[in-house]
N, C-alpha and C. Protein backbone atom coordinates (compact mmCIF):
# COMPACT_ATOMS: atom_id res chain seq x y z
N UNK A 1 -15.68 30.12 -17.34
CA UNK A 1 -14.37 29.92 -16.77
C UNK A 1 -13.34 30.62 -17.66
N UNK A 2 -12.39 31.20 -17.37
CA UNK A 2 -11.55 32.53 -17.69
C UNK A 2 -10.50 30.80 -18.30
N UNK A 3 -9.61 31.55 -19.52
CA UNK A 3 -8.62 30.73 -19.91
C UNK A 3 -7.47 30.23 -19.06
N UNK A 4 -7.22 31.00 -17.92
CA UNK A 4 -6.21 31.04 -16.65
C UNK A 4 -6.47 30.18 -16.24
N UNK A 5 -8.04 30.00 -15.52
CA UNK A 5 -8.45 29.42 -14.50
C UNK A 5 -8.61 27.87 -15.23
N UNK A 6 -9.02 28.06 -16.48
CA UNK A 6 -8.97 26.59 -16.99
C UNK A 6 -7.48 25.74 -17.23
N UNK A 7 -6.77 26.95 -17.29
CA UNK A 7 -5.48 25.62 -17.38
C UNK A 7 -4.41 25.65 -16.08
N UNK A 8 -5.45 26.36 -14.99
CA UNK A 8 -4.67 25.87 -13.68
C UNK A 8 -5.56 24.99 -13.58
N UNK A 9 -6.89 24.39 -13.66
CA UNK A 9 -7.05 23.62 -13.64
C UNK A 9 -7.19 22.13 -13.82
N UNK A 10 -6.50 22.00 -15.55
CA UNK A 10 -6.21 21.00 -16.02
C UNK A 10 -4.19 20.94 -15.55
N UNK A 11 -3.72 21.47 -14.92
CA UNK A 11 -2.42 21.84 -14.42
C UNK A 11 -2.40 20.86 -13.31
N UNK A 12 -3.83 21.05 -12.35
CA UNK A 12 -4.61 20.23 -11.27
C UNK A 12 -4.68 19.22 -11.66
N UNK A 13 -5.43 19.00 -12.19
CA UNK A 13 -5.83 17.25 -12.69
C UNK A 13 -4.70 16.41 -13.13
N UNK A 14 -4.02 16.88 -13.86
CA UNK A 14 -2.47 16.13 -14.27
C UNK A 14 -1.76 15.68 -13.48
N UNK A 15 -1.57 16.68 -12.68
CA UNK A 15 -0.99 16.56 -11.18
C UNK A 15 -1.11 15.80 -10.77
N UNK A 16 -2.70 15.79 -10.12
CA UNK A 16 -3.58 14.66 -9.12
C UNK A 16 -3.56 13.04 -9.86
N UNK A 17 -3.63 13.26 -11.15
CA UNK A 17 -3.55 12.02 -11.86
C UNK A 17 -2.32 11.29 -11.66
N UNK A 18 -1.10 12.19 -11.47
CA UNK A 18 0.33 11.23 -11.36
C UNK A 18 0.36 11.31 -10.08
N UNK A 19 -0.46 12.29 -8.61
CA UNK A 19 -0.27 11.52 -7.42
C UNK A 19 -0.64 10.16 -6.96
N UNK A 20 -1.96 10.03 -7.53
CA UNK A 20 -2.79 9.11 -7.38
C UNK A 20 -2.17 7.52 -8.02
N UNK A 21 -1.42 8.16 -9.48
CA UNK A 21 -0.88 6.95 -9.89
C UNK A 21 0.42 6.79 -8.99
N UNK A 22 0.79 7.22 -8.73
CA UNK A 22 2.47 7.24 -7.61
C UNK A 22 1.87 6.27 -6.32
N UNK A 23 0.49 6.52 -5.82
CA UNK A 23 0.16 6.08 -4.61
C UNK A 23 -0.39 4.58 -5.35
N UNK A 24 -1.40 4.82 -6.01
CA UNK A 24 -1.29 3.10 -6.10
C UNK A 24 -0.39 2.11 -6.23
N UNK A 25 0.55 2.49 -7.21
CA UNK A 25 2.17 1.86 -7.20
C UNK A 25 2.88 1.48 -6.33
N UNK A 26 2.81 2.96 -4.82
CA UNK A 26 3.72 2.45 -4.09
C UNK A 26 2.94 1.87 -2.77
N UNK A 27 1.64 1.64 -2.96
CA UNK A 27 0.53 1.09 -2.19
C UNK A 27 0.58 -0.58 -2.53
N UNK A 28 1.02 -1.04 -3.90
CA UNK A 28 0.92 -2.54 -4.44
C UNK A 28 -0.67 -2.54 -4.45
N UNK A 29 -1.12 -1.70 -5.42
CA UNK A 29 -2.37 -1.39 -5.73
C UNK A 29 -2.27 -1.82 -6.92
N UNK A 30 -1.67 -2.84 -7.71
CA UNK A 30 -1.51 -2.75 -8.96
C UNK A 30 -2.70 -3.34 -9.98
N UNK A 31 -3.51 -3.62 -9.00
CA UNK A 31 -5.02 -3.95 -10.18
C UNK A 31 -5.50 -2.89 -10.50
N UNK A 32 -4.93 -2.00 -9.65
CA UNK A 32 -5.86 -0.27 -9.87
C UNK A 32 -4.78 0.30 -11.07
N UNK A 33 -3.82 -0.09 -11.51
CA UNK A 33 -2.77 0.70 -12.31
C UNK A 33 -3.26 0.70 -13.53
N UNK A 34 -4.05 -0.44 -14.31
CA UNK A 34 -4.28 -0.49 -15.96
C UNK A 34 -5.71 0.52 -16.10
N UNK A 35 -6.19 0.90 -14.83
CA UNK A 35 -7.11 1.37 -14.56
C UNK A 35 -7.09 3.24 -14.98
N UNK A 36 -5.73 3.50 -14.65
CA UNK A 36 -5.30 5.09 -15.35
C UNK A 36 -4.95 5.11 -16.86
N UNK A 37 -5.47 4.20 -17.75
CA UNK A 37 -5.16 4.15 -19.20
C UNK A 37 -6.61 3.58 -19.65
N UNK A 38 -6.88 3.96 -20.91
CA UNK A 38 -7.60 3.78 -21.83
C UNK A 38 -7.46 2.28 -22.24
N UNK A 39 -8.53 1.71 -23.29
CA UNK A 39 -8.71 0.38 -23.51
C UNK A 39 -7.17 0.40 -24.20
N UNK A 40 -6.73 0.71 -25.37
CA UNK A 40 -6.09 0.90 -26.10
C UNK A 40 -4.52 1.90 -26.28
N UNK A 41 -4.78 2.09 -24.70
CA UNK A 41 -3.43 2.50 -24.19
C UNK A 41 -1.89 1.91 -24.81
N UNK A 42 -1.02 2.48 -24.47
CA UNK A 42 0.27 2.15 -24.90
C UNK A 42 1.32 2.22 -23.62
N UNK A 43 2.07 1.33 -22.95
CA UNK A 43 2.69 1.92 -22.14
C UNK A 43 4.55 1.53 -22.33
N UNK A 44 5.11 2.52 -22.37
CA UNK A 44 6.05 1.90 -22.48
C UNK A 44 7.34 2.27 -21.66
N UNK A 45 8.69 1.47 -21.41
CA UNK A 45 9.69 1.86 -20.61
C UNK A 45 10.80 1.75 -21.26
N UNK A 46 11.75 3.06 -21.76
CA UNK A 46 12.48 3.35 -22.84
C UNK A 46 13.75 3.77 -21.79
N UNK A 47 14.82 3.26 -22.42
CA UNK A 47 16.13 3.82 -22.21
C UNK A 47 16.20 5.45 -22.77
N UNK A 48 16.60 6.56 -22.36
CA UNK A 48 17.03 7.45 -22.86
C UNK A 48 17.56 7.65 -24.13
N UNK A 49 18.99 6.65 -24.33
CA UNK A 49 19.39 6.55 -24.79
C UNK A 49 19.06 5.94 -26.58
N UNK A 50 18.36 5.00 -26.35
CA UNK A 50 17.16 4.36 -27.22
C UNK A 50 16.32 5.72 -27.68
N UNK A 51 15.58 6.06 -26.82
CA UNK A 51 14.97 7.30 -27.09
C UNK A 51 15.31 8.48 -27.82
N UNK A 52 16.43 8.67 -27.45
CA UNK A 52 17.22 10.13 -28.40
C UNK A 52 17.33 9.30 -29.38
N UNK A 53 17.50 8.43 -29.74
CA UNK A 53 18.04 7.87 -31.26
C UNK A 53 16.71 7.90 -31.93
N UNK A 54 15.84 7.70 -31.66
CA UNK A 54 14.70 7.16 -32.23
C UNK A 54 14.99 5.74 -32.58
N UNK A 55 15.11 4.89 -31.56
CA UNK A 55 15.33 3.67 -31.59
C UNK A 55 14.38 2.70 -30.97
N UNK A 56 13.35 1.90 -31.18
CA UNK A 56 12.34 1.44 -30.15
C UNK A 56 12.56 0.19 -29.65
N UNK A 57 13.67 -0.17 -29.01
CA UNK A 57 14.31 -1.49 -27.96
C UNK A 57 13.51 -0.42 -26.94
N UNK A 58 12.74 -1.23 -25.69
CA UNK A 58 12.45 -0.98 -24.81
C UNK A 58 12.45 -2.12 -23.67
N UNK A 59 12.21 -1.57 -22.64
CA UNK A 59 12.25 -2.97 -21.67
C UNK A 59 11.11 -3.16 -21.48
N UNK A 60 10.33 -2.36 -21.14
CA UNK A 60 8.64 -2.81 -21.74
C UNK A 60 7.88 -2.38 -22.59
N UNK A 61 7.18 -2.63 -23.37
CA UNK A 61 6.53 -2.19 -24.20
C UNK A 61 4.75 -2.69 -23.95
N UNK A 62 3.72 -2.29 -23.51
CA UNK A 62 2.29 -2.78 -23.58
C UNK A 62 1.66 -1.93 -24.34
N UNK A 63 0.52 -2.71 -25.26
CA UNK A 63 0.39 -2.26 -26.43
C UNK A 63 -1.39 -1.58 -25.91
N UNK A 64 -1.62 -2.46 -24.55
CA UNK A 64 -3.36 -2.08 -24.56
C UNK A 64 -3.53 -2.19 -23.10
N UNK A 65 -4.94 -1.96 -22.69
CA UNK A 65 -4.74 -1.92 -20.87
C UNK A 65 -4.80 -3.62 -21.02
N UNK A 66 -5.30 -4.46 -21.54
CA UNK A 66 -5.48 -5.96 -21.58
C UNK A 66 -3.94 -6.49 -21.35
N UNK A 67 -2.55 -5.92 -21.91
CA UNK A 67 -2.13 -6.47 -21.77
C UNK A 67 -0.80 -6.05 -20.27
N UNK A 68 -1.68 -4.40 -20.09
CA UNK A 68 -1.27 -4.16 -18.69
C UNK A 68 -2.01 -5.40 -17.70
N UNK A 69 -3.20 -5.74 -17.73
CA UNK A 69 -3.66 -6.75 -17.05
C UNK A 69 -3.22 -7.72 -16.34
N UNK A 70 -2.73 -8.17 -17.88
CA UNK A 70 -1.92 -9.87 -17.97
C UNK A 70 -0.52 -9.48 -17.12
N UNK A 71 0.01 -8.38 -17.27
CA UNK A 71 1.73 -7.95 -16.27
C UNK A 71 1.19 -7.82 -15.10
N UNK A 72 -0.07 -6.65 -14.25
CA UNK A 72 -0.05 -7.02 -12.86
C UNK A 72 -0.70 -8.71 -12.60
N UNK A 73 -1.42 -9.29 -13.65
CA UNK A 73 -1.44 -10.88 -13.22
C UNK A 73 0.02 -11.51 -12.85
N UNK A 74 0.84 -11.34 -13.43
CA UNK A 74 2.25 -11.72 -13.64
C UNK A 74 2.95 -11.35 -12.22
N UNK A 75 3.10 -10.14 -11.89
CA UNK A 75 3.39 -9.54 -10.93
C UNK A 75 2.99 -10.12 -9.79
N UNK A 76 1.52 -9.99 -9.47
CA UNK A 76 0.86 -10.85 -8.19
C UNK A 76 0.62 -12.24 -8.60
N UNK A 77 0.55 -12.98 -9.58
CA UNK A 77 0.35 -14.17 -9.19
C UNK A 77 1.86 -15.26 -9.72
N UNK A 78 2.51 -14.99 -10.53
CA UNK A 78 3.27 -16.16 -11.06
C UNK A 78 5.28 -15.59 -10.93
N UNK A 79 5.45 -14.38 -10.68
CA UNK A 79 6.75 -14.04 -10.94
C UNK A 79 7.42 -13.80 -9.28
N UNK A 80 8.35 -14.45 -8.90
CA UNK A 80 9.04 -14.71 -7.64
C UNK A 80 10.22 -13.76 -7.72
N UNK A 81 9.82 -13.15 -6.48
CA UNK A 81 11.20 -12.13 -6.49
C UNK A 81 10.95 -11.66 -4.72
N UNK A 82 12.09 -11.10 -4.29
CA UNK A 82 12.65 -10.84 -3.14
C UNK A 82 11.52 -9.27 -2.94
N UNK A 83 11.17 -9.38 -2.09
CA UNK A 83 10.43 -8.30 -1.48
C UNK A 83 10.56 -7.00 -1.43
N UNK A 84 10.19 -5.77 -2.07
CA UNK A 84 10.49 -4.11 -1.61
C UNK A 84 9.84 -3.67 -1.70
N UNK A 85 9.73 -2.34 -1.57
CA UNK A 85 8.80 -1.29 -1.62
C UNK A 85 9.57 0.19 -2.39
N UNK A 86 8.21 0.72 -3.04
CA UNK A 86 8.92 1.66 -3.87
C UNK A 86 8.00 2.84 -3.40
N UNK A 87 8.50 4.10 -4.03
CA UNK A 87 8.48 5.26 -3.26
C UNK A 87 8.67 6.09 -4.61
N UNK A 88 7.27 6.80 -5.35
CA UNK A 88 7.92 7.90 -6.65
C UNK A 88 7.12 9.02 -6.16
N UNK A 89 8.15 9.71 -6.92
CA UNK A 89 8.67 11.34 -6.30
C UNK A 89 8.00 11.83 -7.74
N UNK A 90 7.20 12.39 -8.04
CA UNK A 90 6.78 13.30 -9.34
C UNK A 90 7.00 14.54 -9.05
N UNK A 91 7.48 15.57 -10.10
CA UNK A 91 7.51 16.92 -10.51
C UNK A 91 6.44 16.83 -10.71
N UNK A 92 6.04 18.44 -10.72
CA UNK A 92 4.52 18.91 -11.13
C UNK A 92 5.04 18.77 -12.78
N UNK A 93 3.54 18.27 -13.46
CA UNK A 93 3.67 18.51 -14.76
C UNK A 93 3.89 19.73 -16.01
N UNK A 94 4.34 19.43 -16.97
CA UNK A 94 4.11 20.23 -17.90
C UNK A 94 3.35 20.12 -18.80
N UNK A 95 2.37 20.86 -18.81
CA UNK A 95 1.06 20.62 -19.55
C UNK A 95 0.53 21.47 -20.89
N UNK A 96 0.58 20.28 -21.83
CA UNK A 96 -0.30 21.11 -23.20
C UNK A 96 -1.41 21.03 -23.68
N UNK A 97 -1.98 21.69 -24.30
CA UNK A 97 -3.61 21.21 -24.30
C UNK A 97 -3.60 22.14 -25.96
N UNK A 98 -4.03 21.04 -27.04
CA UNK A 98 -4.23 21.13 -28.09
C UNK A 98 -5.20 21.31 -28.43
N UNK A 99 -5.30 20.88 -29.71
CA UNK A 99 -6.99 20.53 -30.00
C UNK A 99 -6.85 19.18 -30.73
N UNK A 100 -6.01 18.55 -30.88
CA UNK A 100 -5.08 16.98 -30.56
C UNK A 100 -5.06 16.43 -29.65
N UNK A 101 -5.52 17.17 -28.40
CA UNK A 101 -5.75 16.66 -27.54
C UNK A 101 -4.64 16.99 -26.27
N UNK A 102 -4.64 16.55 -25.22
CA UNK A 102 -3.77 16.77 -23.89
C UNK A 102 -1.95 16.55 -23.78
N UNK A 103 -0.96 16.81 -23.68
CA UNK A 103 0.05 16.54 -23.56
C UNK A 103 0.65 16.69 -22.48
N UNK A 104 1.48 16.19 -21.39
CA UNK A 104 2.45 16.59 -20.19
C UNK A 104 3.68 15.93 -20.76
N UNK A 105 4.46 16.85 -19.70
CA UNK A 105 5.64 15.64 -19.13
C UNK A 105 6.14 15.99 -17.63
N UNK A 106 6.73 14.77 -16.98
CA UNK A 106 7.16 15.52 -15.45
C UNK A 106 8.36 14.35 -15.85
N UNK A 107 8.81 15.28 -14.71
CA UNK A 107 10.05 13.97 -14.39
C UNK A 107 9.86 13.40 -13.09
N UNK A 108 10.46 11.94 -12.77
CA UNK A 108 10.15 11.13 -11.96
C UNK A 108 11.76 10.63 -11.26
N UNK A 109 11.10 10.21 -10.25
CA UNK A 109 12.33 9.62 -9.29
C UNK A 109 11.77 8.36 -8.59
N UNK A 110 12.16 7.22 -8.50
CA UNK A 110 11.31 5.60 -8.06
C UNK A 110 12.62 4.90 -7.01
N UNK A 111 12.49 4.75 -5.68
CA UNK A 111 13.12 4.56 -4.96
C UNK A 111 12.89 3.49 -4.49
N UNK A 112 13.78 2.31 -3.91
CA UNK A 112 13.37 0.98 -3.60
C UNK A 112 14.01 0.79 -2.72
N UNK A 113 13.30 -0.04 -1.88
CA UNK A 113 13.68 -0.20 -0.29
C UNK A 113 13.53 -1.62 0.01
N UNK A 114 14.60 -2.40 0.29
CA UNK A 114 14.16 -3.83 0.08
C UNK A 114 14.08 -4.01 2.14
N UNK A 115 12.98 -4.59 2.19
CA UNK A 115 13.23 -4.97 3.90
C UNK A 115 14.47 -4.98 4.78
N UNK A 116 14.81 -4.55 5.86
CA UNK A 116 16.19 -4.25 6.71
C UNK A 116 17.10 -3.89 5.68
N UNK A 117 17.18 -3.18 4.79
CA UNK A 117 18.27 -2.57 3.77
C UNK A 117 18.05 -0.91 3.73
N UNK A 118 19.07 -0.15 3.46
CA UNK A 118 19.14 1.33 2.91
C UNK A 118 18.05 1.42 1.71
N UNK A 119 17.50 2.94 1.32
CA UNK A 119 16.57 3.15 -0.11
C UNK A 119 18.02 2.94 -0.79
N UNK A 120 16.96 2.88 -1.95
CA UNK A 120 18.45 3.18 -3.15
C UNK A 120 17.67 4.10 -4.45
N UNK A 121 18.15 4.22 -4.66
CA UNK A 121 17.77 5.22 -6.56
C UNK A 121 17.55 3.83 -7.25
N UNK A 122 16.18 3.48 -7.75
CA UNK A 122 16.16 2.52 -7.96
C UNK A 122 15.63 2.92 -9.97
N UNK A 123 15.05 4.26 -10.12
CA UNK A 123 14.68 4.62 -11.39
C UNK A 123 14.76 6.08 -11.61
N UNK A 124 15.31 7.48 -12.57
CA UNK A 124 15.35 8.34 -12.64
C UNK A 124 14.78 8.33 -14.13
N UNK A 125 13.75 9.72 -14.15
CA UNK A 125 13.51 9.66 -15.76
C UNK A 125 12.60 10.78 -16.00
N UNK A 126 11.56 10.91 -16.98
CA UNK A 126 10.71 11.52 -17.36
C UNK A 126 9.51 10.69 -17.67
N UNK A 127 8.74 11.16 -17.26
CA UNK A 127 7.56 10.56 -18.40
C UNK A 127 7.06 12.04 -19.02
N UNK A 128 6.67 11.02 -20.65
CA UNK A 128 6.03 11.48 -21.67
C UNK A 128 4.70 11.32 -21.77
N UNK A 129 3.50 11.77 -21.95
CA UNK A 129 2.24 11.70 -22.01
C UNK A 129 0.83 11.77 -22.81
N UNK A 130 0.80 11.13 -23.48
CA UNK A 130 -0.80 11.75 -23.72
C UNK A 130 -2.20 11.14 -23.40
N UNK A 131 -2.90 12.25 -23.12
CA UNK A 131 -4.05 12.00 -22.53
C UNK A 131 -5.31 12.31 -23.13
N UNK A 132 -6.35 11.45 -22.59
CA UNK A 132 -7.63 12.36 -22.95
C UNK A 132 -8.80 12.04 -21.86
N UNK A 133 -9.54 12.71 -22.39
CA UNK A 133 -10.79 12.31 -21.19
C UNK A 133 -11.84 11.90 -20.92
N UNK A 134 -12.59 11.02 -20.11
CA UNK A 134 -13.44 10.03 -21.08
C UNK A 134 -14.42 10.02 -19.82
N UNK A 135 -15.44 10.09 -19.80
CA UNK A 135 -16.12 10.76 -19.10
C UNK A 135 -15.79 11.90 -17.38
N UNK A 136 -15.55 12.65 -18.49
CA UNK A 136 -14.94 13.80 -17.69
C UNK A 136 -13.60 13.70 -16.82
N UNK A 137 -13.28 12.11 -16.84
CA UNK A 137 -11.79 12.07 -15.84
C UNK A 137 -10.62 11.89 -16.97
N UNK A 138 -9.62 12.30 -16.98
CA UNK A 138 -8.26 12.03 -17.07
C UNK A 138 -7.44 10.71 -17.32
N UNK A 139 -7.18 10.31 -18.34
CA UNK A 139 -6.71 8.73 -18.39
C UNK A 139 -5.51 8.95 -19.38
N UNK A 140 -4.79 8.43 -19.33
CA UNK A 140 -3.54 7.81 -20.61
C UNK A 140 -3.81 6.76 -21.46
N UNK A 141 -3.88 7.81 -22.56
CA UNK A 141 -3.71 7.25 -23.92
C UNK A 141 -2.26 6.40 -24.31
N UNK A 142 -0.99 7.12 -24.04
CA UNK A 142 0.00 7.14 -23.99
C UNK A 142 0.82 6.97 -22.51
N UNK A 143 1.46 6.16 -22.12
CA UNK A 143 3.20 6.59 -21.14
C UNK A 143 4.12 6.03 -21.15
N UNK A 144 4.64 7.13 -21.35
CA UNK A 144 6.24 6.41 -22.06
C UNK A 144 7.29 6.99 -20.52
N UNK A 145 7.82 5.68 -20.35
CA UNK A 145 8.64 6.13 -19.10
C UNK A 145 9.94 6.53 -19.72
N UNK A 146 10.62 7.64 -19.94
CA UNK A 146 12.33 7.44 -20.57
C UNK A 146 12.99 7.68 -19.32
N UNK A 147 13.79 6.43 -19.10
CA UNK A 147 14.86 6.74 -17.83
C UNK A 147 16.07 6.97 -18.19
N UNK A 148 16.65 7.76 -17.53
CA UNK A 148 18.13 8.35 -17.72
C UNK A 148 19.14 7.33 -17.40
N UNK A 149 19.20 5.99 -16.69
CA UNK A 149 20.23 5.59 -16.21
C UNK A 149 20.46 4.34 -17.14
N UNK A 150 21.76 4.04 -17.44
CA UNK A 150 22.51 3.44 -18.13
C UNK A 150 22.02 1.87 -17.25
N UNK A 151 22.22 1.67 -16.24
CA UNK A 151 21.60 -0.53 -15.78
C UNK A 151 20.28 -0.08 -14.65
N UNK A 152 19.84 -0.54 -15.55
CA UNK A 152 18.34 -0.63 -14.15
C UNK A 152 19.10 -2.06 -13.27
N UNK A 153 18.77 -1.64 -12.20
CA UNK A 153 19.16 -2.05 -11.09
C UNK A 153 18.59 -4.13 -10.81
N UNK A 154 18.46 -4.93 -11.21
CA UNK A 154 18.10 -6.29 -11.14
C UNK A 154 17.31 -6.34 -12.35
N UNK A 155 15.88 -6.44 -12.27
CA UNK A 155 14.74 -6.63 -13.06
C UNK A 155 13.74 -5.67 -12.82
N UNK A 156 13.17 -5.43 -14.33
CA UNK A 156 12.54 -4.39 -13.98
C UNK A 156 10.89 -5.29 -14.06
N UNK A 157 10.30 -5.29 -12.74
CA UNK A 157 9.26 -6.10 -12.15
C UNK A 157 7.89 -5.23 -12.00
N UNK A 158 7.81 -4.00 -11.28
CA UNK A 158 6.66 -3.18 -11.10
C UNK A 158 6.84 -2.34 -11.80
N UNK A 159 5.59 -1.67 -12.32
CA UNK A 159 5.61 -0.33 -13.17
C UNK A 159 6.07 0.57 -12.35
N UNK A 160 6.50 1.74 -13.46
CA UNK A 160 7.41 2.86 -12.90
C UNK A 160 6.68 4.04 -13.30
């Protein structure tokens, strides 16, 4: 395989990896979500602002997929909230490939639609990435959501 063809193809997979994660999300697939990270994953949801500083206040922080677990438990079984549906928009990625291993970033757009109501801009941002691959598929080591907007909109309840 020619060097081209290998990093349109890992260009592919990155891709497919944040469609797939976009669709389970906005499917309420969320047992399938801790499922795109490693045991020992990190996931986190950073203000911009926090972020440029090098400041680590986040609104979420999960340290492992165990304790992504315990949040979609949270999510579907014990936390009460008014009904919507969300809708993310991914850029194609930007992709690095080390010998450290995998890097992207895309930017993201997360739209929420609460029953008989207008969408709204419900999240704008980037994600940050790293990855590796563990029997031959694509998983996150790392995701760091940094969103651009100054008030997330109520509570921030489903992953983004």
């Amino acid at each position: 395989m020619s060097a081209q063809h290998a990093r349109l193809q890992l260009q592919f997979e990155v891709d497919q990896l944040n469609a797939q994660y976009a669709a389970a999300l906005d499917e309420k697939r969320f047992d399938a979500w801790p499922e795109f990270f490693t045991e020992d994953a990190r996931y986190t949801v950073q203000a911009r602002e926090n972020f440029d500083r090098g400041l680590p206040l986040a609104l979420m922080d999960l340290e492992s997929q165990g304790m992504m677990k315990d949040r979609v438990y949270g999510i579907t079984q014990t936390i009460y909230h008014g009904p919507y549906y969300t809708r993310h928009l991914i850029s194609p990625a930007l992709v690095c490939e080390t010998e450290g291993g995998i890097s992207a970033q895309a930017n993201y757009a997360v739209f929420r639609t609460k029953p008989g109501n207008v969408s709204e801009i419900y999240q704008v941002g980037r994600y940050i990435d790293a990855l590796v691959r563990i029997d031959g598929a694509l998983k996150f080591k790392s995701r760091r959501c940094v969103y651009d907007s100054e008030m997330v909109l109520n509570s921030l309840i489903y992953p983004v």
